[in-house]
C-alpha atoms as a PDB file:
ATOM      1  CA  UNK A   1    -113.843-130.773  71.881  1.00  0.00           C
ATOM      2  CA  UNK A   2    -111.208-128.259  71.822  1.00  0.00           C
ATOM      3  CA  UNK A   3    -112.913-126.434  75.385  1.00  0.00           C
ATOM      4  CA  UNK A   4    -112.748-129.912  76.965  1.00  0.00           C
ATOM      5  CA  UNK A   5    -109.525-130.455  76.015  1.00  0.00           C
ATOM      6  CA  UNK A   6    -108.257-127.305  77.147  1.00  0.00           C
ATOM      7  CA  UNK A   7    -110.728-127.526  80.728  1.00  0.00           C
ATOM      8  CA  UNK A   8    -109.206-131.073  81.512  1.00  0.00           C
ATOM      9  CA  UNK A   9    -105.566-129.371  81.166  1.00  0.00           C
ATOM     10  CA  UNK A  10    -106.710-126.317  83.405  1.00  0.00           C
ATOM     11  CA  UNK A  11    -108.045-128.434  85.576  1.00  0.00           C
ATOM     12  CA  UNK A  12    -104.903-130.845  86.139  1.00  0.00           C
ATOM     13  CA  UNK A  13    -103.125-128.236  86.354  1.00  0.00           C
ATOM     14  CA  UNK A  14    -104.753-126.652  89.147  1.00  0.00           C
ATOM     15  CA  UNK A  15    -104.783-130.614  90.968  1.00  0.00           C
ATOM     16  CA  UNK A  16    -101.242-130.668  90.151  1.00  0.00           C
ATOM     17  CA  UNK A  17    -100.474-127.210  92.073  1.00  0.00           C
ATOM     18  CA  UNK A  18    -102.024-128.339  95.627  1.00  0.00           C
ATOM     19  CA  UNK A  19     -99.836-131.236  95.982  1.00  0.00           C
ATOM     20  CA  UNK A  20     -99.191-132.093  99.619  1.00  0.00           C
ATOM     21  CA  UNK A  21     -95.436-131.414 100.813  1.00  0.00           C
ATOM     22  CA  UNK A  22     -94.508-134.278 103.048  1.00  0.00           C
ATOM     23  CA  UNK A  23     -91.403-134.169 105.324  1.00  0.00           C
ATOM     24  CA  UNK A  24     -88.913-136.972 105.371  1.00  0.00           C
ATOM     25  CA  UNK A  25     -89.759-139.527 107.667  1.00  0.00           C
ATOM     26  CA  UNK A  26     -87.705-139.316 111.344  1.00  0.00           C
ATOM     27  CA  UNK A  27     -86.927-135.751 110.828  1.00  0.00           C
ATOM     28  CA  UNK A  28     -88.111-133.186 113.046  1.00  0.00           C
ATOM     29  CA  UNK A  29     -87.428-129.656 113.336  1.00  0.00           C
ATOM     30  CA  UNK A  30     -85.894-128.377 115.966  1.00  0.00           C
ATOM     31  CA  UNK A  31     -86.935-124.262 117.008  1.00  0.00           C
ATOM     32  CA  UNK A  32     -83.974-121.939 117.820  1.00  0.00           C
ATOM     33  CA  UNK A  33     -85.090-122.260 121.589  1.00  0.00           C
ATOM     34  CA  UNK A  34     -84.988-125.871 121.891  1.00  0.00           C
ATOM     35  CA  UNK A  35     -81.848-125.691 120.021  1.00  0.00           C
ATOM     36  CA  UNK A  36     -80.365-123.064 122.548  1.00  0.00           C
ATOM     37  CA  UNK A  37     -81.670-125.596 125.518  1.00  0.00           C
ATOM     38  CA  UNK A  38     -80.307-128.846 123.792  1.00  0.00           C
ATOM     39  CA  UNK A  39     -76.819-127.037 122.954  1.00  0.00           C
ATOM     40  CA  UNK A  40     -76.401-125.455 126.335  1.00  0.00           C
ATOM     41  CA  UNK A  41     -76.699-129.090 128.316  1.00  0.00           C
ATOM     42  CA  UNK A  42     -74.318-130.483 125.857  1.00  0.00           C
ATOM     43  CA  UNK A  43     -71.811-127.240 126.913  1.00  0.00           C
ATOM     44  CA  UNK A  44     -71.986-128.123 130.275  1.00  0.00           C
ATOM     45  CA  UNK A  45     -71.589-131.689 129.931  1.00  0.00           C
ATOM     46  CA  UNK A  46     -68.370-131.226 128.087  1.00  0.00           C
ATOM     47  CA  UNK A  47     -67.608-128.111 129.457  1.00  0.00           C
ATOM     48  CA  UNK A  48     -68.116-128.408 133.009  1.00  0.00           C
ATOM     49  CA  UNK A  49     -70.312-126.145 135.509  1.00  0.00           C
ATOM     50  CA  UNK A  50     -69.083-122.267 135.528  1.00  0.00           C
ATOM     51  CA  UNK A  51     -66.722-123.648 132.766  1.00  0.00           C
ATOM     52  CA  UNK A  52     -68.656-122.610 129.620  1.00  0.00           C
ATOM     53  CA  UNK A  53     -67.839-119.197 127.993  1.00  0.00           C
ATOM     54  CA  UNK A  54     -70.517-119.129 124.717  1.00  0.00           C
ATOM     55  CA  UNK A  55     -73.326-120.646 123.439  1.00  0.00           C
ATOM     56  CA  UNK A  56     -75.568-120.386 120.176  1.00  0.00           C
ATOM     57  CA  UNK A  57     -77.667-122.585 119.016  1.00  0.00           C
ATOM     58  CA  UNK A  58     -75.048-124.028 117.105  1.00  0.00           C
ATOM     59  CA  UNK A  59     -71.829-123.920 118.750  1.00  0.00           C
ATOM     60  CA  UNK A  60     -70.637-123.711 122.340  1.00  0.00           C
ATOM     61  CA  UNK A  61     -67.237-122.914 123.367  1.00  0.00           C
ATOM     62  CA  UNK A  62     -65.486-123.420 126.922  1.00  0.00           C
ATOM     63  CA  UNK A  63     -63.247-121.286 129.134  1.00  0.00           C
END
């Protein structure tokens, strides 16, 4: 009874470590490159053409 006992727990434990990770629903994740793309039309939008100065994918600043 006691190897049963002690399988079972082995055994859930094992079920219990495989879980599935699931992202949040609507969420995607964006790669450094599409990042780069998305924050350089934004610079020029606000910017202007030949206006902007720096971008990262994070931050833009203008002349």
């Amino acid at each position: 009874m006691k190897r049963i006992a002690t399988l079972a727990t082995v055994t859930l434990a094992a079920l219990l470590c495989t879980a599935c990770v699931i992202a949040p629903n609507g969420e995607r994740v964006v790669s450094d490159r599409e990042a780069l793309t998305q924050m350089s039309e934004q610079a020029i939008k606000t910017c202007g053409a030949g206006n902007v100065k720096d971008v990262t994918h994070k931050s833009f600043t203008c002349k």
